[in-house]
PDB file of N, CA and C in Angstrom:
ATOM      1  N   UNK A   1      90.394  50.124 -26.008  1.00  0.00           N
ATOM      2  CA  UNK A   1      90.365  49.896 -27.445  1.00  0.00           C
ATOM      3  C   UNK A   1      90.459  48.387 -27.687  1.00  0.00           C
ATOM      4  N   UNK A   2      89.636  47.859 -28.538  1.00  0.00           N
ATOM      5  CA  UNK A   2      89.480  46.506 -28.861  1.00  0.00           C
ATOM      6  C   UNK A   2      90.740  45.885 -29.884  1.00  0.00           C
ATOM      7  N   UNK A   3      91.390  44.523 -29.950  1.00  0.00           N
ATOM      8  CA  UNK A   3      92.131  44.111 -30.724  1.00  0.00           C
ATOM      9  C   UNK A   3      91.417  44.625 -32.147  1.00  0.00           C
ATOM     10  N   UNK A   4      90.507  44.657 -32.297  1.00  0.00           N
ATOM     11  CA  UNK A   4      90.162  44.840 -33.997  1.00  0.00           C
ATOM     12  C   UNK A   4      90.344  46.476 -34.283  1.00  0.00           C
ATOM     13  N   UNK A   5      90.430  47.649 -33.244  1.00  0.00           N
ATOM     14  CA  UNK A   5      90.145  48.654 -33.222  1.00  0.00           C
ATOM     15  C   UNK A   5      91.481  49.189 -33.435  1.00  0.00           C
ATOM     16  N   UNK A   6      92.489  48.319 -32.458  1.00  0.00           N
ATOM     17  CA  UNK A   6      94.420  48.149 -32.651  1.00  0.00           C
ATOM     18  C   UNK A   6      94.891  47.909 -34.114  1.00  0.00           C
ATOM     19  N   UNK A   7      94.203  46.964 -34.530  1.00  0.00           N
ATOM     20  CA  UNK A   7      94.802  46.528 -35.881  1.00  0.00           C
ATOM     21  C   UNK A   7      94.545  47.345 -36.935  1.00  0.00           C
ATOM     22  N   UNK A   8      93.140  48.234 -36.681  1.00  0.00           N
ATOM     23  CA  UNK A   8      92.938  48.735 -37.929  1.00  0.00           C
ATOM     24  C   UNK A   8      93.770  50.083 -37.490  1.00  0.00           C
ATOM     25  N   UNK A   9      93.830  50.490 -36.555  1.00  0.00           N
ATOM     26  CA  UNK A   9      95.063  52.089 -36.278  1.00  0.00           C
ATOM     27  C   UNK A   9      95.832  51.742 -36.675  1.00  0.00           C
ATOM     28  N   UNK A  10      96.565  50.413 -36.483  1.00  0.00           N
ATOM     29  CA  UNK A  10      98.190  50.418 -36.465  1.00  0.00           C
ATOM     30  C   UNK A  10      97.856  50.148 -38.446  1.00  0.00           C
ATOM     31  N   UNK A  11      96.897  49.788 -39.026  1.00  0.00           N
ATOM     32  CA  UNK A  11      97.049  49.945 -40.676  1.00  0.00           C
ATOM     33  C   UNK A  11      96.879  51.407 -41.138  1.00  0.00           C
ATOM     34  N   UNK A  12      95.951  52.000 -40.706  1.00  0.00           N
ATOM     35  CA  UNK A  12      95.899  52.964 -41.170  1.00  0.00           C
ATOM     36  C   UNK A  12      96.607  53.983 -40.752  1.00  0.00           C
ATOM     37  N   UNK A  13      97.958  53.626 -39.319  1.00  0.00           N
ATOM     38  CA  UNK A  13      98.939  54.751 -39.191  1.00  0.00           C
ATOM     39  C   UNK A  13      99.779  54.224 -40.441  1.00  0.00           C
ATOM     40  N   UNK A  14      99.785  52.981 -40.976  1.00  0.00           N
ATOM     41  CA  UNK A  14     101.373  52.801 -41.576  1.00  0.00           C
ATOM     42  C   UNK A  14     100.693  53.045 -42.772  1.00  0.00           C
ATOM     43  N   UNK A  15      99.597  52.819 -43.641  1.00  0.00           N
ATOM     44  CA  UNK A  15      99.204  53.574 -45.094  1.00  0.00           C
ATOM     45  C   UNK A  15      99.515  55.312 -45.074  1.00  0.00           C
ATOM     46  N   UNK A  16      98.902  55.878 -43.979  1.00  0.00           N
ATOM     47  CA  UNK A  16      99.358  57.525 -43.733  1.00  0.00           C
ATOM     48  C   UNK A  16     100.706  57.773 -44.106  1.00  0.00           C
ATOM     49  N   UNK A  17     101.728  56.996 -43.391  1.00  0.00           N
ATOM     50  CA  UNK A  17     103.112  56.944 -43.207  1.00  0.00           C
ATOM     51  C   UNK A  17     104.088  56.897 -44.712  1.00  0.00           C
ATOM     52  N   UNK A  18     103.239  55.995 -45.461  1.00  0.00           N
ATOM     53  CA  UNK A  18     103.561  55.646 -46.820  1.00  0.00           C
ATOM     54  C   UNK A  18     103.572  57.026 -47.617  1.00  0.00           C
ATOM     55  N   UNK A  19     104.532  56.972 -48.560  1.00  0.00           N
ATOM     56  CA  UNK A  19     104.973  57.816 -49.318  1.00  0.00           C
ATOM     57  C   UNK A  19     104.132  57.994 -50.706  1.00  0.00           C
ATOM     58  N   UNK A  20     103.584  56.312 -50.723  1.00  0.00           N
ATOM     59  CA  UNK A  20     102.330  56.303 -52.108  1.00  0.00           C
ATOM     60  C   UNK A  20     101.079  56.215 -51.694  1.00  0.00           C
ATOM     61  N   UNK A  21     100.615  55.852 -50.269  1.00  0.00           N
ATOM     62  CA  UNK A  21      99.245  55.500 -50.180  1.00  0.00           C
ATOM     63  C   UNK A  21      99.010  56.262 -48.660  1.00  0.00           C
ATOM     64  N   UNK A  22      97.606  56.551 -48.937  1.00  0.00           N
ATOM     65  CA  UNK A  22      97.167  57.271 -47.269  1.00  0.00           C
ATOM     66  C   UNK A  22      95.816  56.666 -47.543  1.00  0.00           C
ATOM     67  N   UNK A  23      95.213  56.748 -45.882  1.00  0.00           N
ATOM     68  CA  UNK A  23      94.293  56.254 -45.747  1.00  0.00           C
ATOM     69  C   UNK A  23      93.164  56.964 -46.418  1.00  0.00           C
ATOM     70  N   UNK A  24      92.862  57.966 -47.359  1.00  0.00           N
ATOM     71  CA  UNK A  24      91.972  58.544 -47.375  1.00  0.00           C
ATOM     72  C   UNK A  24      91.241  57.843 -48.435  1.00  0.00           C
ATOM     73  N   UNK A  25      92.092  57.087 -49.466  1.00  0.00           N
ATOM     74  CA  UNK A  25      91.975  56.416 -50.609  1.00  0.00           C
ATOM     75  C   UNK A  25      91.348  54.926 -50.228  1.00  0.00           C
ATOM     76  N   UNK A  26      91.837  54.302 -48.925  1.00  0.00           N
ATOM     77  CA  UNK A  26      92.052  52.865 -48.416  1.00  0.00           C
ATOM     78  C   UNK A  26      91.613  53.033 -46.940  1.00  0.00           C
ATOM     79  N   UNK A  27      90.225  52.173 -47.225  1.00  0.00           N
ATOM     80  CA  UNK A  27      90.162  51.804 -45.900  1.00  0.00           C
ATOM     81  C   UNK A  27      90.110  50.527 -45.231  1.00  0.00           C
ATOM     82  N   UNK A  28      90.505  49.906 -44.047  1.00  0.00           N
ATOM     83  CA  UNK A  28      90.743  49.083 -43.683  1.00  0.00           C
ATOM     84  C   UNK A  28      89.817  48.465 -42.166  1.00  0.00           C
ATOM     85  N   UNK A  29      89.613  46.975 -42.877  1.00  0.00           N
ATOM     86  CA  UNK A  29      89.030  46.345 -41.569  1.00  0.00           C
ATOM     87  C   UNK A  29      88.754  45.210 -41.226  1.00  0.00           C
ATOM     88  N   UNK A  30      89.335  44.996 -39.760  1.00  0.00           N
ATOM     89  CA  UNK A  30      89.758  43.502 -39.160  1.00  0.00           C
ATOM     90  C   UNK A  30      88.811  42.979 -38.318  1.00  0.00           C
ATOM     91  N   UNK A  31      88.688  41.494 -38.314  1.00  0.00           N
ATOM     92  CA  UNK A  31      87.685  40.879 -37.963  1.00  0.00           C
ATOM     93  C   UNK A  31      88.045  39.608 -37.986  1.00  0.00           C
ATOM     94  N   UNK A  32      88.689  38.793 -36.756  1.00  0.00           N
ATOM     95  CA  UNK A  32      88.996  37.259 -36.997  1.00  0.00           C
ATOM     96  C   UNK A  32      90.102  37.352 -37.615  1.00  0.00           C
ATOM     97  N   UNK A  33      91.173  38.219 -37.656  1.00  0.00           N
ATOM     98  CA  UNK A  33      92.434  37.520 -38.025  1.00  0.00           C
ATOM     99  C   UNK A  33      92.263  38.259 -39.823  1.00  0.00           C
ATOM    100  N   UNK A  34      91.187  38.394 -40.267  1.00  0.00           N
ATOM    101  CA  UNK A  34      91.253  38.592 -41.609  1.00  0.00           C
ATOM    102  C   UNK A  34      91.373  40.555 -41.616  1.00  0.00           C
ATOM    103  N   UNK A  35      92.100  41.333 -42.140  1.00  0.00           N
ATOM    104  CA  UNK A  35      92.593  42.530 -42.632  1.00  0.00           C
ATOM    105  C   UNK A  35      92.067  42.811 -43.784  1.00  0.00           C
ATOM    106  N   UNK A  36      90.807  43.431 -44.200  1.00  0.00           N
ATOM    107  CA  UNK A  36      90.080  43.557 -45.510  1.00  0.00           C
ATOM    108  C   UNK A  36      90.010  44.949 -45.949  1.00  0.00           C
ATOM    109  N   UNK A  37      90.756  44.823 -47.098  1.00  0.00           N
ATOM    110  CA  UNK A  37      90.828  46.530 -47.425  1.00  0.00           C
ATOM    111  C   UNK A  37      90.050  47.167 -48.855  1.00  0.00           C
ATOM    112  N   UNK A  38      89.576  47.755 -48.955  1.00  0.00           N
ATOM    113  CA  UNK A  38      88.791  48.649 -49.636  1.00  0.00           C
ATOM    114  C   UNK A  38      88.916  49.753 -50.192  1.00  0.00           C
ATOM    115  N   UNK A  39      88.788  49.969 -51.575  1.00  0.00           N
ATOM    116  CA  UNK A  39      89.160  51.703 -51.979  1.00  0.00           C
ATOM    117  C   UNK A  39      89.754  51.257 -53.331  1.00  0.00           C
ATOM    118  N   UNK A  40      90.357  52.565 -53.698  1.00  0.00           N
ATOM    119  CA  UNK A  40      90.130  52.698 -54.928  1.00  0.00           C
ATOM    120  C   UNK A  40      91.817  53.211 -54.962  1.00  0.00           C
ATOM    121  N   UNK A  41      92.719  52.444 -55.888  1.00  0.00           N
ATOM    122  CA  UNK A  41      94.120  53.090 -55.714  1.00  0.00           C
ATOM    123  C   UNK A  41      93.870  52.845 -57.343  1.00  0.00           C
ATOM    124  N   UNK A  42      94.999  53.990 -58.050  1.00  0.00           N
ATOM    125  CA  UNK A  42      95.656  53.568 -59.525  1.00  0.00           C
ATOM    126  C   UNK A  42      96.731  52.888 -60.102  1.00  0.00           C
ATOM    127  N   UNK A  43      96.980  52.255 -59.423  1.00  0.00           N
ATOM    128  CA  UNK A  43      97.490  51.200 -60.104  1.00  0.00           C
ATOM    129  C   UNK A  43      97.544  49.907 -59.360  1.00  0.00           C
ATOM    130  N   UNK A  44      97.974  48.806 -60.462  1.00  0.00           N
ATOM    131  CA  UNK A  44      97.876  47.506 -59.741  1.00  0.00           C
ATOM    132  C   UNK A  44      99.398  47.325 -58.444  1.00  0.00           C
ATOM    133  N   UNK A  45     100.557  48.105 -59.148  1.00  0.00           N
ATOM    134  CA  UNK A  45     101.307  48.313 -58.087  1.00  0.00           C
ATOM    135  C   UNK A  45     101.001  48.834 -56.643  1.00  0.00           C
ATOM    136  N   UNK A  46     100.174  49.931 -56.646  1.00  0.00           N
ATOM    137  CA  UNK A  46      99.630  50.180 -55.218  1.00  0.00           C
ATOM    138  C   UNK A  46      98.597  49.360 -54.457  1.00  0.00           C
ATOM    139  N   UNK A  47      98.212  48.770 -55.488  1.00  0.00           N
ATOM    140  CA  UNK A  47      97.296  47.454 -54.686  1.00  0.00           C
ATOM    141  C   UNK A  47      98.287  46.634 -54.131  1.00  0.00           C
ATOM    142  N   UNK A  48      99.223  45.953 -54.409  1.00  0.00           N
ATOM    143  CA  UNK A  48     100.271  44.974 -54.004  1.00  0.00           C
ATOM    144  C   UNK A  48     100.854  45.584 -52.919  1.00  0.00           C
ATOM    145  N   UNK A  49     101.238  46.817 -53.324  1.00  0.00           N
ATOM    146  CA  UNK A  49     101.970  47.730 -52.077  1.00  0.00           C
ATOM    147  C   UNK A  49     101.382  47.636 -50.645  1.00  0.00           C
ATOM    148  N   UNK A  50     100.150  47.883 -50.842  1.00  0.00           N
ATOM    149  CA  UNK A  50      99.139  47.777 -49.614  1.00  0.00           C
ATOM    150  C   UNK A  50      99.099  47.288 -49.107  1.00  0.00           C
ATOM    151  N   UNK A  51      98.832  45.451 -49.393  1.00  0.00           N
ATOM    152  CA  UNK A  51      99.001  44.159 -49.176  1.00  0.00           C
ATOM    153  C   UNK A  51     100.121  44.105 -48.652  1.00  0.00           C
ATOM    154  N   UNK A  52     101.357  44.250 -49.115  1.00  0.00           N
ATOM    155  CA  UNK A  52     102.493  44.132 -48.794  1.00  0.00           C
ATOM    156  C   UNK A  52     103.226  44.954 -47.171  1.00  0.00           C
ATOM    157  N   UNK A  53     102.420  46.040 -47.341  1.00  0.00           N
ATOM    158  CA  UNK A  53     102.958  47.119 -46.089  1.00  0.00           C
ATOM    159  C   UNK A  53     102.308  46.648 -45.044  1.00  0.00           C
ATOM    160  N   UNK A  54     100.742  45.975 -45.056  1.00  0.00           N
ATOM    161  CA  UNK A  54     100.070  45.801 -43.989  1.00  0.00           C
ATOM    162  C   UNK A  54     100.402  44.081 -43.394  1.00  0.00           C
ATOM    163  N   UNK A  55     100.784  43.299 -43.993  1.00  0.00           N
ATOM    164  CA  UNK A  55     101.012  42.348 -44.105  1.00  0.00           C
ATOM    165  C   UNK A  55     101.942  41.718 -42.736  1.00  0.00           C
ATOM    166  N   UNK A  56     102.355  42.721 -42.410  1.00  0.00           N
ATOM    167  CA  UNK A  56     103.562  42.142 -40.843  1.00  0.00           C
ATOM    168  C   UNK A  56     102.728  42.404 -39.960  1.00  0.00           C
ATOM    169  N   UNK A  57     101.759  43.194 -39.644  1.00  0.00           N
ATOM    170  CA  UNK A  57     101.147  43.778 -38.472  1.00  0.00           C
ATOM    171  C   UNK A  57     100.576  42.667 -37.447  1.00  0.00           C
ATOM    172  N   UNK A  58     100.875  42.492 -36.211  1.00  0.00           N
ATOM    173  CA  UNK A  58     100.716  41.259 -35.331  1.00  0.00           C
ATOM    174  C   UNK A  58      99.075  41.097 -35.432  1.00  0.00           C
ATOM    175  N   UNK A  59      98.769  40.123 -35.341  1.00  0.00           N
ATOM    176  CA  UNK A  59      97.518  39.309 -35.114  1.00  0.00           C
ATOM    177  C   UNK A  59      96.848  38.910 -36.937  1.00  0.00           C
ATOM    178  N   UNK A  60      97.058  39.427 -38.015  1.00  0.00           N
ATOM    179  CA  UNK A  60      96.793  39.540 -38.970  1.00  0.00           C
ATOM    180  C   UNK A  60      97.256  37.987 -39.739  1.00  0.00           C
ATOM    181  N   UNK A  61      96.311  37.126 -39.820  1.00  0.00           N
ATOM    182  CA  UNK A  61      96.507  36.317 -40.511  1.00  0.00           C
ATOM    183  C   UNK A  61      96.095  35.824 -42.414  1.00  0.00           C
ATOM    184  N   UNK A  62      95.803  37.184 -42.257  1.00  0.00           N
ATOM    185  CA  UNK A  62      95.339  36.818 -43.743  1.00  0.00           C
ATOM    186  C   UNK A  62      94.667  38.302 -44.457  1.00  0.00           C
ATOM    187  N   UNK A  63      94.969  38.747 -45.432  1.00  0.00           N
ATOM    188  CA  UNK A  63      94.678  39.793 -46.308  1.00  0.00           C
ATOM    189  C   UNK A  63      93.586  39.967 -47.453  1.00  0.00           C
ATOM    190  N   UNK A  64      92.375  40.331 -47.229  1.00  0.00           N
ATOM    191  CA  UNK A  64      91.166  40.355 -47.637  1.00  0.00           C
ATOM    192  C   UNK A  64      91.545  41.851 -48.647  1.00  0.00           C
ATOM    193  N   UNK A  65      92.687  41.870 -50.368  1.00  0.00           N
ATOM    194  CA  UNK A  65      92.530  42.580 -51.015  1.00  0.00           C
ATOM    195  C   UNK A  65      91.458  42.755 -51.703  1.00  0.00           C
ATOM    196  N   UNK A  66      90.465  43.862 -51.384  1.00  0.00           N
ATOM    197  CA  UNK A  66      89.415  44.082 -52.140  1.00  0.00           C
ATOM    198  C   UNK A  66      89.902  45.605 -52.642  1.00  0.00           C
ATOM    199  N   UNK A  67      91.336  46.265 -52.806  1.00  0.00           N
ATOM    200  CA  UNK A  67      91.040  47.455 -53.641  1.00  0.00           C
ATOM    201  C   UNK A  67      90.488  47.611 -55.399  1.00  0.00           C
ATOM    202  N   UNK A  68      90.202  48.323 -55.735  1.00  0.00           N
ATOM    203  CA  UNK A  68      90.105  48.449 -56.897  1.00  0.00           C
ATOM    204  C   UNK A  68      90.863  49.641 -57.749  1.00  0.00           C
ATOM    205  N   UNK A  69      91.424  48.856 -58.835  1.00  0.00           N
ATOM    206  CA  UNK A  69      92.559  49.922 -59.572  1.00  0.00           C
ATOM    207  C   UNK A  69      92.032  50.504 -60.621  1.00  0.00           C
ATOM    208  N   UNK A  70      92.362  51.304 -60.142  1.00  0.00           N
ATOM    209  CA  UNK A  70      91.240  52.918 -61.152  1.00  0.00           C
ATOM    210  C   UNK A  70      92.486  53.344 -62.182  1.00  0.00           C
ATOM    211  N   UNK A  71      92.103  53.730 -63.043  1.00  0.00           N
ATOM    212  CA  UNK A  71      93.329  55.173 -63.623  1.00  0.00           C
ATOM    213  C   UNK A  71      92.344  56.175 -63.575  1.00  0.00           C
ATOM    214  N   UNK A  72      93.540  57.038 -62.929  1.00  0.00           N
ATOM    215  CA  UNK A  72      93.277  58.435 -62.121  1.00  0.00           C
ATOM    216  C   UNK A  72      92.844  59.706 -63.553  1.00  0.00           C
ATOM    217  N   UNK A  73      92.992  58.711 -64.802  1.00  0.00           N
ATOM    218  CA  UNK A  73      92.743  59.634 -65.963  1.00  0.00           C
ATOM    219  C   UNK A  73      91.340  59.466 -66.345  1.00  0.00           C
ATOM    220  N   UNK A  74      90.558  58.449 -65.600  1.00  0.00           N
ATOM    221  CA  UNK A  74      89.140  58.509 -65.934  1.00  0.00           C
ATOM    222  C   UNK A  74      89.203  57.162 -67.767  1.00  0.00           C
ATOM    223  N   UNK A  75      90.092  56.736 -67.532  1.00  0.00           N
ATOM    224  CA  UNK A  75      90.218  55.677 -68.873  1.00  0.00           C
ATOM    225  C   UNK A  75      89.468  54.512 -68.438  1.00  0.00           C
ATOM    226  N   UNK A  76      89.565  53.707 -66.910  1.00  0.00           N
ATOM    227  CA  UNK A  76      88.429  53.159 -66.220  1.00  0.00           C
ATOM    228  C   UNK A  76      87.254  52.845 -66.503  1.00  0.00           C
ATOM    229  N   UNK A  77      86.894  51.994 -66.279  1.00  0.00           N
ATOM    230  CA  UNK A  77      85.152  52.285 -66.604  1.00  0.00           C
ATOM    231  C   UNK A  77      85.068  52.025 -65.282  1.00  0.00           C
ATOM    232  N   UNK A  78      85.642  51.930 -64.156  1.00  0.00           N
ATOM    233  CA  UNK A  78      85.637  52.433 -62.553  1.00  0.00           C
ATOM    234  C   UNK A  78      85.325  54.131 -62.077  1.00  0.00           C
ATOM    235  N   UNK A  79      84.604  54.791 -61.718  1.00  0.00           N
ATOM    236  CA  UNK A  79      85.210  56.274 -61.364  1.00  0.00           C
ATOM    237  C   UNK A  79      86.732  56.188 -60.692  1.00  0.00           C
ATOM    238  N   UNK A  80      86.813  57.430 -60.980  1.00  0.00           N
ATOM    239  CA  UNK A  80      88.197  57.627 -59.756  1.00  0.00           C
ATOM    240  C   UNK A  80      87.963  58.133 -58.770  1.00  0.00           C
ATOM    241  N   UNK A  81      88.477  58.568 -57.818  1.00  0.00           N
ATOM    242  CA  UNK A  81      88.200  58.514 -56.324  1.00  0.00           C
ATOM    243  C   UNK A  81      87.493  59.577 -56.116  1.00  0.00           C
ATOM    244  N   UNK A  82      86.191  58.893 -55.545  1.00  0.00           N
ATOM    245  CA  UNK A  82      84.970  59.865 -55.093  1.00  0.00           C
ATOM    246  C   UNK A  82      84.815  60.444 -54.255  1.00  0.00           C
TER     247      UNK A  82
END
């Protein structure tokens, strides 16, 4: 298994692990040190959360937040999770 292949398991075991976020919503991917994540969470708190949980993981120098915060009520002019 490749360092980039390590980093993205060990994110997407600890989003699973999380009590607000799983990977099914967020996906994640490393390349050069940069951790770039993707998906669609509802609120701006779970975006930060994300950032925040993945943020210690060794080799990870930098956090490429690309989620996007939906409300899960369809108030958005985003869909909600497809």
């Amino acid at each position: 298994m490749s360092i980039e292949q390590q980093v993205e398991q060990t994110a997407t075991d600890a989003l699973n692990h999380s009590s607000h976020l799983f990977s099914r919503s967020v996906s994640c991917r490393f390349h050069g040190g940069v951790l770039r994540l993707d998906g669609r969470v509802p609120t701006f708190y779970l975006k930060q959360m994300a950032q925040s949980l993945l943020g210690g993981i060794d080799g990870v120098r930098r956090i490429e937040n690309a989620l996007v915060v939906v409300n899960p009520n369809g108030v958005s002019s985003e869909p909600a999770y497809s």
